[in-house]
Structure formats: C-alpha cells, structure tokens
C-alpha atoms as a PDB file:
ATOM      1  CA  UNK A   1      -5.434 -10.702 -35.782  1.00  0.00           C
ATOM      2  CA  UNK A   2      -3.551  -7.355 -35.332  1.00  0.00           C
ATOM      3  CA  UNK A   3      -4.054  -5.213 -39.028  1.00  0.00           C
ATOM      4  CA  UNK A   4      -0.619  -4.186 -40.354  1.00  0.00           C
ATOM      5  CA  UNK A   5       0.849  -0.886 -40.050  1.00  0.00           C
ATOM      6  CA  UNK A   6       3.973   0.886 -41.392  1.00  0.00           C
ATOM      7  CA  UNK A   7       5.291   4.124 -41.609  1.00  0.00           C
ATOM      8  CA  UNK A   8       4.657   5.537 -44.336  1.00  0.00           C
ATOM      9  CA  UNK A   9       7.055   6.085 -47.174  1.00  0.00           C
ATOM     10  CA  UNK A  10       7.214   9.944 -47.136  1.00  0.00           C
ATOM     11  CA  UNK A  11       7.933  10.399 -43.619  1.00  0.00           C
ATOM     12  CA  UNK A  12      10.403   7.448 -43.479  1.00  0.00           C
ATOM     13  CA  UNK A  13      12.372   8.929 -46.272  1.00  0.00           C
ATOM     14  CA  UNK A  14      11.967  12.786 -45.345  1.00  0.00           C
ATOM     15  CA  UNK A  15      13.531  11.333 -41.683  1.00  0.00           C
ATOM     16  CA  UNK A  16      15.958   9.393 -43.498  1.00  0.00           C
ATOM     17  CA  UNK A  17      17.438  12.232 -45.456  1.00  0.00           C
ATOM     18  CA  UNK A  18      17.022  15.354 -42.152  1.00  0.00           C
ATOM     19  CA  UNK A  19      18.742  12.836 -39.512  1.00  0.00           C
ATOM     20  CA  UNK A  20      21.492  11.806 -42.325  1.00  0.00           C
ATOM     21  CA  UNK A  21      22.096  15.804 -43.150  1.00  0.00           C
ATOM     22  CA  UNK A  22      22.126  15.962 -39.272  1.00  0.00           C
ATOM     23  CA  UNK A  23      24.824  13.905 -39.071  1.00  0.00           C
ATOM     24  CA  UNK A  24      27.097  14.656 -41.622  1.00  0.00           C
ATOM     25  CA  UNK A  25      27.033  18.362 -41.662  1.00  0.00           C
ATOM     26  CA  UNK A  26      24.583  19.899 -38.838  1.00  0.00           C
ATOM     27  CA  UNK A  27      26.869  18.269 -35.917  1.00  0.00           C
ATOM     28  CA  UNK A  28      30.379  18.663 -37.183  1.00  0.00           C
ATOM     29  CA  UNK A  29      29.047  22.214 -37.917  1.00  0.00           C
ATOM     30  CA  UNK A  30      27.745  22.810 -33.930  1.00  0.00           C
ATOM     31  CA  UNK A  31      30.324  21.255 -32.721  1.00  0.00           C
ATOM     32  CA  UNK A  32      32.760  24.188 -34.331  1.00  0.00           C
ATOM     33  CA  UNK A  33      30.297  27.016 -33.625  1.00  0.00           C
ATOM     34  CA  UNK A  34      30.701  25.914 -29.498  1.00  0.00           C
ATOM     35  CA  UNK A  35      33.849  25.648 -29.960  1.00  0.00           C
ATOM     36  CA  UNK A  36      34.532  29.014 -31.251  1.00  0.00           C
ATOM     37  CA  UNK A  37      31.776  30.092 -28.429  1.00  0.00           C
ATOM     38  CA  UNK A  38      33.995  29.094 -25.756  1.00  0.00           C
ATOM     39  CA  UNK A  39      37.077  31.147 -26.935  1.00  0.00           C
ATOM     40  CA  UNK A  40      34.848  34.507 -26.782  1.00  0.00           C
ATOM     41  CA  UNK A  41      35.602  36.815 -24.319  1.00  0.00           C
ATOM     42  CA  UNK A  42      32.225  36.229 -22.388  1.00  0.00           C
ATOM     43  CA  UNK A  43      33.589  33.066 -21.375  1.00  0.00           C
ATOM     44  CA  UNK A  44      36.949  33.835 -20.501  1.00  0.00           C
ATOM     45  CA  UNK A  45      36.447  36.337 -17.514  1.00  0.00           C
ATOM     46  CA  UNK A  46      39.786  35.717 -15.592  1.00  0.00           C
ATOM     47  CA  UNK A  47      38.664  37.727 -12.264  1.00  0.00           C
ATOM     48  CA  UNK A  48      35.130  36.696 -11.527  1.00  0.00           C
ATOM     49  CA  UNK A  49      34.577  39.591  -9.762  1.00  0.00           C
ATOM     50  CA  UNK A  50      33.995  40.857 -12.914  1.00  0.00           C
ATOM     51  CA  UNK A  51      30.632  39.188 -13.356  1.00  0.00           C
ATOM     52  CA  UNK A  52      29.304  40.378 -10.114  1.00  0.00           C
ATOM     53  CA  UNK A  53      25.908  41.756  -9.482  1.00  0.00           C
ATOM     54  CA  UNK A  54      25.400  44.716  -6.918  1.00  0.00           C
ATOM     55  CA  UNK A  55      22.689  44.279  -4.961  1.00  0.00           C
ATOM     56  CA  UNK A  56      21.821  47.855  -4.395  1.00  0.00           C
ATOM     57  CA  UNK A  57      19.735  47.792  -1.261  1.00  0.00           C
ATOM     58  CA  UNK A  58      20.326  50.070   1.385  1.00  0.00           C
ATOM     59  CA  UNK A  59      20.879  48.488   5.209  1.00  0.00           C
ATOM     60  CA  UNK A  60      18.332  50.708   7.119  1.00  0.00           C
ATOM     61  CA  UNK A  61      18.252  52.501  10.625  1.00  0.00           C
ATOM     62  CA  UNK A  62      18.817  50.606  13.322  1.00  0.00           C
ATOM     63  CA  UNK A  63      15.505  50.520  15.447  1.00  0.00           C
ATOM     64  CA  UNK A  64      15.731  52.259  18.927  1.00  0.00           C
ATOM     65  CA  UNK A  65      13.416  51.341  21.757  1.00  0.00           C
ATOM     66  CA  UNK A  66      12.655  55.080  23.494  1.00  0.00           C
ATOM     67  CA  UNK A  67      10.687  53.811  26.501  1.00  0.00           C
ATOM     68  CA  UNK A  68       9.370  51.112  27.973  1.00  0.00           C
ATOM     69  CA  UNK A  69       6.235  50.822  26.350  1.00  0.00           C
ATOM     70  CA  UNK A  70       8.107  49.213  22.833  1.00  0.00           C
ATOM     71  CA  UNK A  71      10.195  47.176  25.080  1.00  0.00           C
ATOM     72  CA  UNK A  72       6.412  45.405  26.401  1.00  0.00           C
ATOM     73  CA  UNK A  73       5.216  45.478  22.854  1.00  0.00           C
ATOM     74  CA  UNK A  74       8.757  43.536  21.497  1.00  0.00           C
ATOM     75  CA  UNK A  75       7.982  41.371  24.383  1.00  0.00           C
ATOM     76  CA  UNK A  76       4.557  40.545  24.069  1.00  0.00           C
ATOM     77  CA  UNK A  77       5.219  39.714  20.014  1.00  0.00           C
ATOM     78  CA  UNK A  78       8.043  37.414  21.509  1.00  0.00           C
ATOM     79  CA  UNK A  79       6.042  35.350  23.944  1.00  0.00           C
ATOM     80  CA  UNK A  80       3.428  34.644  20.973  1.00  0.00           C
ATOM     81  CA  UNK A  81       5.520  33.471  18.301  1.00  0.00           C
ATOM     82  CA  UNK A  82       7.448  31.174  21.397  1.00  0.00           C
ATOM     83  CA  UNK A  83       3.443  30.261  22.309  1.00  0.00           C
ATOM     84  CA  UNK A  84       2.950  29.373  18.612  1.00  0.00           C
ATOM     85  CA  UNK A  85       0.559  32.383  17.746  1.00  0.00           C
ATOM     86  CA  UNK A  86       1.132  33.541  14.645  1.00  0.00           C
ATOM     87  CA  UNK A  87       1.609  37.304  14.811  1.00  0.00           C
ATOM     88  CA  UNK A  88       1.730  38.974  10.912  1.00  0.00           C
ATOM     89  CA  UNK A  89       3.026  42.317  12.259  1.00  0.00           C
ATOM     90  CA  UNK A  90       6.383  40.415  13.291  1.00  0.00           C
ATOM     91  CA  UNK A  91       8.151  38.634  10.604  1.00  0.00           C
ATOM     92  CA  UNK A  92      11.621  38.206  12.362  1.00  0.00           C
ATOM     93  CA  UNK A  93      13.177  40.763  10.524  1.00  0.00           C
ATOM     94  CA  UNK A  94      12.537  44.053   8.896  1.00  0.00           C
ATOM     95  CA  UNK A  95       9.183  45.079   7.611  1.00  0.00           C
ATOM     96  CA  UNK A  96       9.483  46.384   3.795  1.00  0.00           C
ATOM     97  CA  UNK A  97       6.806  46.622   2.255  1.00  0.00           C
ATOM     98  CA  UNK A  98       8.143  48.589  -0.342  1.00  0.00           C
ATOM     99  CA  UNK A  99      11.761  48.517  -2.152  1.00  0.00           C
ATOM    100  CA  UNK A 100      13.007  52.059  -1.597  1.00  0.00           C
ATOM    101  CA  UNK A 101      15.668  51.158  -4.384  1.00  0.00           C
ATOM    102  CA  UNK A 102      12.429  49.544  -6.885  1.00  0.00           C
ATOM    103  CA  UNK A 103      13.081  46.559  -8.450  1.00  0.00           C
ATOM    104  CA  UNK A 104      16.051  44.106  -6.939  1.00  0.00           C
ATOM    105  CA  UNK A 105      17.259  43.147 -11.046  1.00  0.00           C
ATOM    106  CA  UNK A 106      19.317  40.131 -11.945  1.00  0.00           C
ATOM    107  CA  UNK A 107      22.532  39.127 -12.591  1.00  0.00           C
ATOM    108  CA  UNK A 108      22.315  41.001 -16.037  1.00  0.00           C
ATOM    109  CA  UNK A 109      25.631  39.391 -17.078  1.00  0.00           C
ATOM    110  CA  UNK A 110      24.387  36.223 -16.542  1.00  0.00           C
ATOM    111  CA  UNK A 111      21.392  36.683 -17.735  1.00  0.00           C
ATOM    112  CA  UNK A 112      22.687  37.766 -21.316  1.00  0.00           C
ATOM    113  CA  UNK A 113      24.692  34.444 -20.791  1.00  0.00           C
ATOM    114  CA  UNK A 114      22.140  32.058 -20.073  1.00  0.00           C
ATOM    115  CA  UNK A 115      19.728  33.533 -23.087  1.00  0.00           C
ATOM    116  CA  UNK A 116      22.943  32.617 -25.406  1.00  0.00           C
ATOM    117  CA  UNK A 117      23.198  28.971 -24.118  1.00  0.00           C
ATOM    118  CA  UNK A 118      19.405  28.277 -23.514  1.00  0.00           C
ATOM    119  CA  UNK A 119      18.780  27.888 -27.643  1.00  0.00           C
ATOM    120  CA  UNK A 120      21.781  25.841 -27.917  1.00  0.00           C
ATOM    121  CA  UNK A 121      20.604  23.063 -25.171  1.00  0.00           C
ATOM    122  CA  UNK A 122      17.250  23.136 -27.116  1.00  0.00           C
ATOM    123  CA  UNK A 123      18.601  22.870 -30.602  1.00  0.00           C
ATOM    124  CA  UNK A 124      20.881  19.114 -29.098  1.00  0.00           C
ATOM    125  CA  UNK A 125      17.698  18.440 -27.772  1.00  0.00           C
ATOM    126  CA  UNK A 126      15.513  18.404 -30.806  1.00  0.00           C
ATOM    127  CA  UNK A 127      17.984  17.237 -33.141  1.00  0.00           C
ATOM    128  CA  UNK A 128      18.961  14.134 -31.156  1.00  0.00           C
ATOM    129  CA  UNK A 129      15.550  13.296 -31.152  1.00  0.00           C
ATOM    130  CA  UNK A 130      15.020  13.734 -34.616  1.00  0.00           C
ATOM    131  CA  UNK A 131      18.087  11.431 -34.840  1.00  0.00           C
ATOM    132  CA  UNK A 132      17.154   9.224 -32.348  1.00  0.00           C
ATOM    133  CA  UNK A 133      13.723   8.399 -34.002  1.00  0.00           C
ATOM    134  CA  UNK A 134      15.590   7.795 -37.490  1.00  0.00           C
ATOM    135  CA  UNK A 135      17.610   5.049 -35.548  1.00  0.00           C
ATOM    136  CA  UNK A 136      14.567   3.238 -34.217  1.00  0.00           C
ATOM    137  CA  UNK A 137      12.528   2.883 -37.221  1.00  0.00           C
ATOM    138  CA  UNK A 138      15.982   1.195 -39.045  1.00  0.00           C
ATOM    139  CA  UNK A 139      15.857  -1.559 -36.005  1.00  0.00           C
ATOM    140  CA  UNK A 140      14.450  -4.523 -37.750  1.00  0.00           C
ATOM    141  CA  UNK A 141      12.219  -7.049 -36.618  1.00  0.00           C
ATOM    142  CA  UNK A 142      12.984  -9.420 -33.785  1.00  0.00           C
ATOM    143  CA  UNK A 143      14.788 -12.448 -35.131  1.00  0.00           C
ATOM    144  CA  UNK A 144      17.123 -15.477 -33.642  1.00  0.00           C
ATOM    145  CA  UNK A 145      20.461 -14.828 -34.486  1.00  0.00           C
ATOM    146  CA  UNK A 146      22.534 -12.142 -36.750  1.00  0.00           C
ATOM    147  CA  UNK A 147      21.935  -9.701 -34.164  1.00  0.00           C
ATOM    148  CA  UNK A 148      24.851  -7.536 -33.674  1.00  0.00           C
ATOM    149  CA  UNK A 149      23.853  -4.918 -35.932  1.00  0.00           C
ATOM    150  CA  UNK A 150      20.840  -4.784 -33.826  1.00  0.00           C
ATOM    151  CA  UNK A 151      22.770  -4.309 -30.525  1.00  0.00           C
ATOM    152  CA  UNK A 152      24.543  -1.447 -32.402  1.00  0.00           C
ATOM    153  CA  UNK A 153      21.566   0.375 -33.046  1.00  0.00           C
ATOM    154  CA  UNK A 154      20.080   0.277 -29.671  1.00  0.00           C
ATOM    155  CA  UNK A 155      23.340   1.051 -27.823  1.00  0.00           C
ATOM    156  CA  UNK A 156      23.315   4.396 -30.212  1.00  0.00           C
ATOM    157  CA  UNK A 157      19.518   5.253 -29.260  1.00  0.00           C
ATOM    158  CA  UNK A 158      20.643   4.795 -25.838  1.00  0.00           C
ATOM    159  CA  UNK A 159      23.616   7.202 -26.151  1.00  0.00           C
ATOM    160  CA  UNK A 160      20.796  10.043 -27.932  1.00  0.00           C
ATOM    161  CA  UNK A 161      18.504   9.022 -24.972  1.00  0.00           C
ATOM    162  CA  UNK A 162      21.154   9.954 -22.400  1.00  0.00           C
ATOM    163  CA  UNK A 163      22.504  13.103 -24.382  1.00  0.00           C
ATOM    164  CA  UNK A 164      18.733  14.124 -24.738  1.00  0.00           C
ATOM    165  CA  UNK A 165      18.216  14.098 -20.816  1.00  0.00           C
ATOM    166  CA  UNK A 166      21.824  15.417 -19.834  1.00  0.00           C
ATOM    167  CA  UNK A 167      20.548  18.187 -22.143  1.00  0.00           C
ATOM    168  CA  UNK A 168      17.346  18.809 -20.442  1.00  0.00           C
ATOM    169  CA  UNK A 169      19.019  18.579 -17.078  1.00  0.00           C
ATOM    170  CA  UNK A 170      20.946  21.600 -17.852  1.00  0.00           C
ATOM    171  CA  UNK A 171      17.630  23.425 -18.273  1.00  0.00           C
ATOM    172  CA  UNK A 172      16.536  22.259 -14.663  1.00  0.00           C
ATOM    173  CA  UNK A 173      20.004  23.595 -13.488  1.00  0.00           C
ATOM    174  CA  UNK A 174      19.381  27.118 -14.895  1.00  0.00           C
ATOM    175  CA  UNK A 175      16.002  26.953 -12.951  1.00  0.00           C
ATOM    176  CA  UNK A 176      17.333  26.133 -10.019  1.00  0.00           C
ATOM    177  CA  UNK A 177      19.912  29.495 -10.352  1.00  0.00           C
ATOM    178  CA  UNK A 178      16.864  31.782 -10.943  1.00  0.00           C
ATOM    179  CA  UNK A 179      15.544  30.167  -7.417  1.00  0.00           C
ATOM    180  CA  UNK A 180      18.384  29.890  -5.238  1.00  0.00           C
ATOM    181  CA  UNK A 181      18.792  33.288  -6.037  1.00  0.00           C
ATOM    182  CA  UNK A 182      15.566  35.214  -5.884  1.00  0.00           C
ATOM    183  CA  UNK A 183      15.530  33.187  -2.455  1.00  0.00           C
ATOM    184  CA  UNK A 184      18.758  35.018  -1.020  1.00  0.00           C
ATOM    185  CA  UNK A 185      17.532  38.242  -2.284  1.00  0.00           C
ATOM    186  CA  UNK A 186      14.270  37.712  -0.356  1.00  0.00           C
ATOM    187  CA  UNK A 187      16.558  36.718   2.685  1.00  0.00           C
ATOM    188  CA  UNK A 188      18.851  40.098   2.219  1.00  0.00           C
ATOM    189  CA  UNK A 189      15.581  42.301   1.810  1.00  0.00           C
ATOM    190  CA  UNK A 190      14.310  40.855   5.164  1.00  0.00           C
ATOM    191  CA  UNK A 191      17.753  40.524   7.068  1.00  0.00           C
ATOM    192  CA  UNK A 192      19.824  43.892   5.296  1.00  0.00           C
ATOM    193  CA  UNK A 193      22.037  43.576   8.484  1.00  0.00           C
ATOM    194  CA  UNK A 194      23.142  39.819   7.664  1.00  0.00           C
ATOM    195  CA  UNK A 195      26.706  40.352   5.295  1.00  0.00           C
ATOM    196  CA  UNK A 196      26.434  36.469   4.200  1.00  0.00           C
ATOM    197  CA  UNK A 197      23.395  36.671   2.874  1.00  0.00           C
ATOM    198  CA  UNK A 198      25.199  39.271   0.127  1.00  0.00           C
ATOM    199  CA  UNK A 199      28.091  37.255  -0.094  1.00  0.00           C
ATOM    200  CA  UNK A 200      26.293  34.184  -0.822  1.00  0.00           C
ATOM    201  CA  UNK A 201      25.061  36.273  -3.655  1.00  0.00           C
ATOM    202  CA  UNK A 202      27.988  36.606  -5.502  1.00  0.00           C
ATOM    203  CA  UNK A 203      29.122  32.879  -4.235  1.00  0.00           C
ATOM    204  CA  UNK A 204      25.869  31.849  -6.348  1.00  0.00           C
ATOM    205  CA  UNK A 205      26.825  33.855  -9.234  1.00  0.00           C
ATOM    206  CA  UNK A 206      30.149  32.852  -9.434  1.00  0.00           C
ATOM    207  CA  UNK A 207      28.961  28.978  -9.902  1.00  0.00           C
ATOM    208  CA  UNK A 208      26.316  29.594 -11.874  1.00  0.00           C
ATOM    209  CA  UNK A 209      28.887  31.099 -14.670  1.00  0.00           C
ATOM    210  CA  UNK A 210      31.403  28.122 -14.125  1.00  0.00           C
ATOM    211  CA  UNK A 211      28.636  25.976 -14.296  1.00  0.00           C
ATOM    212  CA  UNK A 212      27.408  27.587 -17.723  1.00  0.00           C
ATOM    213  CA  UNK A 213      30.923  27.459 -19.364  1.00  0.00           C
ATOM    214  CA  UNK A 214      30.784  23.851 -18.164  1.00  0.00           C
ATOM    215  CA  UNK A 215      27.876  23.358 -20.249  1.00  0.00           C
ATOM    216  CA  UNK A 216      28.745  25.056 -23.380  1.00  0.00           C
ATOM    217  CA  UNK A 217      31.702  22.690 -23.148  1.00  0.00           C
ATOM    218  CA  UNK A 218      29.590  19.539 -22.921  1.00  0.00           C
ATOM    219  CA  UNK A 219      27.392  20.462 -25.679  1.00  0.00           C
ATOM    220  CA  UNK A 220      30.599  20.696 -27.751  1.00  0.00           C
ATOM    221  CA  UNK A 221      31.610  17.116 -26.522  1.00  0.00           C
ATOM    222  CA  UNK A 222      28.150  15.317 -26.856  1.00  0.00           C
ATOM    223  CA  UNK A 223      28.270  16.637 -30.941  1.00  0.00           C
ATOM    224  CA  UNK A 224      31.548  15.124 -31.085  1.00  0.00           C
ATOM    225  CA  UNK A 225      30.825  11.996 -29.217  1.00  0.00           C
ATOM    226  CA  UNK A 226      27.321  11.464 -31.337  1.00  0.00           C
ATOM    227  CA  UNK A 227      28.866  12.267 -34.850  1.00  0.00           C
ATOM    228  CA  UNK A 228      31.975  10.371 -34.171  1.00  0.00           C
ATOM    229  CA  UNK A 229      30.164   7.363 -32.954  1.00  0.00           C
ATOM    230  CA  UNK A 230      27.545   7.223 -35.513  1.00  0.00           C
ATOM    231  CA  UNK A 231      29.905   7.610 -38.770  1.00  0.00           C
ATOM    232  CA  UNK A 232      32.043   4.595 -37.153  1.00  0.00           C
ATOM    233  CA  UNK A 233      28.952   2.434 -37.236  1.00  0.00           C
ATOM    234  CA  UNK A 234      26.942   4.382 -39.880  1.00  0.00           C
ATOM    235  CA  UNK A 235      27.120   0.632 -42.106  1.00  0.00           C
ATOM    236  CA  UNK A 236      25.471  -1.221 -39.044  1.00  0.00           C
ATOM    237  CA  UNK A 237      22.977   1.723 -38.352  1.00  0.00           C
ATOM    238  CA  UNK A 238      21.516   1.858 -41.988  1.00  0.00           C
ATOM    239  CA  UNK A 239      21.965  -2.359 -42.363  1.00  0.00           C
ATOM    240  CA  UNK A 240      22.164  -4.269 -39.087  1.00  0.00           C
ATOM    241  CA  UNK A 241      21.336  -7.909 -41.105  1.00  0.00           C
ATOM    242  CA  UNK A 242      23.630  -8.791 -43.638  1.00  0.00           C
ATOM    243  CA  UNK A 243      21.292 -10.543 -46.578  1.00  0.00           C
ATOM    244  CA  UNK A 244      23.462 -13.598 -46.448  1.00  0.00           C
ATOM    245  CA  UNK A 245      24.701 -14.479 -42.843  1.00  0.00           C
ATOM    246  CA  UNK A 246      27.723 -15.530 -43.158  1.00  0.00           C
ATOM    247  CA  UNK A 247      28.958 -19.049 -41.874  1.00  0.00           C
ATOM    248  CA  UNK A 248      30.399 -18.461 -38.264  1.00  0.00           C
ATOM    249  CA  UNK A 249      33.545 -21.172 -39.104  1.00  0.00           C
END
C-alpha cells in the first residue's frame, strides 16, 4: 500500500494567496509597465543607423612581396595547406596577435537594451511558474465524469507551460546575438580587407534590436493573454467539480 501524502496546509495556502495576488494585480500591473516600455524613446529609433556600433579596427598595409624569396615561402605555405599539412604560421588571413585598437567592445546600445529586457523575461518566467504550480495542485483527483472543469485547468497549465518556454526561448535568442556577433568580429579581425564582414555587423545589430522590441511586445501580450484567460475561468480554476452534478436532461 502506497502511505498518503498531501501538501501541506501552509504552503498550499501561502501559493493560493501569491498566484491569486499574481493574477489580479501583479499581471494587469506588467502588462502596463511594458506597455509604457515600448513608447520610450529607446524603442522608437526611427533611423536604425542610429543604433549602430563602429567597429574601430584599422584595415592594415597591404603586404608586398620584395623578391623572390617570399614569393617561394607564400608558395611553399600554399602547397601544404592544399597537401593537408597544417601550417600555424598561415591562418588564411592576417596575423594579429594583438588589437592595435585594444578591446573590439559591443554594441553598447544594445547592450543597455538587452540588460533592460533580460529581468523582465525572468520575472514571466518565475511568476508563471509560481502560477502554473497553483493550477496543478487545484486539479482534483481522477474521476468518471464531471470533467470539464478539469479540462479547463489543464488547458491553462498548458498555456503557462508554453508562455514559460516562449519566455526562455527569448533568452537562447539573446545568446545566439552575443555569438553570431563575436563570430563576425573574429572574421573582420582576420579578413580587415573583406567590407561584408562589417556590414554584416550592423545587418546583425539591426535585427537583434527589432527582434528585442518584438519581445518586449510579446511579454506585454502573454500578461494579457494569461490574466484575461484566467479571470474568464477563475470559477472553474478554483472549483472544477460542482458538489452536486447536475442532471445532463
């Protein structure tokens, strides 16, 4: 025989009353605050130009072969990497070992941008789980019959499940920027002569603050869509069996 467990009392009730205050004031309240986020200035920037980063990296000297000697050496390193020997003196591009310039920085804009946002996917996250765990301890007991309640409940856990991983998608997204990026630089520190590689820069940047407004706006939207759908079935959430089923005639 399996011993019987339950939650107990205090935490059921402390869950009750922080995912009910969640509801009724903490989303409506969010929901505002992005709201009034999106109409700032910061995300508003009509010309994205003005949310470019230089990359201030010099193109160097052009190499010139003197005599015929280099010529052999270029030759020799070209007939090994074509033989498959690996050859670390030749990289394919130019040697820098040191940034004359220092450090290559960010997208400081963006950066600034992305620190606002970050605490605000974290904050959906952890409250629709607090939510979302206040919903699942109200399912009741599997039983024949009188069951649409129940189906209420676990279609609204499945709407906090799929908020809670849009959410944490948006954190892999903001990864992927810092990437993407750092991988361009690399390719304009090794190829200074290639102009795409520095456009591509700003073609990165540019998304990457579309894509952030984007995000700010579907924060807004999930708050709205989570509060609005939970008050509408708020009865059925707390009380998914009527006491007395009623007679179906």
């Amino acid at each position: 025989m399996f011993s019987k467990f339950s939650v107990p009392q205090n935490v059921s009730s402390c869950l009750l009353l922080q995912a009910e205050h969640l509801v009724a004031s903490f989303f409506p309240k969010k929901l505002l605050e992005l709201d009034q986020f999106l109409k700032e200035p910061i995300l508003n920037v009509t010309d994205l130009k003005d949310i470019h980063s230089e990359i201030k990296f010099k193109v160097p000297e052009p190499i010139l072969f003197t005599n015929s000697h280099d010529v052999g050496d270029m030759n020799t390193k070209k007939r090994k990497l074509e033989d498959g020997v690996t050859d670390e003196s030749w990289q394919g591009g130019t040697t820098n070992l040191v940034v004359p310039e220092g450090m290559l920085k960010c997208n400081t804009k963006l950066v600034d941008l992305i620190e606002r946002v970050k605490p605000e996917i974290r904050t959906l996250i952890e409250k629709c789980n607090t939510v979302k765990m206040w919903v699942q301890l109200l399912i009741p007991r599997i039983e024949d019959g009188n069951n649409f309640g129940v189906s209420i409940q676990e279609e609204t856990v499945a709407e906090l499940r799929t908020v809670e991983s849009e959410a944490a998608s948006y954190l892999d997204q903001i990864s992927r920027y810092y990437i993407t990026r750092a991988k361009l630089v690399s390719k304009i520190v090794k190829y200074p002569h290639v102009e795409d590689y520095r456009r591509t820069i700003t073609e990165i940047d540019e998304k990457e603050y579309i894509s952030l407004k984007i995000i700010v706006s579907e924060l807004r939207n999930q708050y709205v869509i989570l509060h609005d759908m939970i008050l509408k079935n708020i009865e059925k959430i707390k009380k998914p069996r009527n006491s007395n089923a009623e007679a179906l005639y």
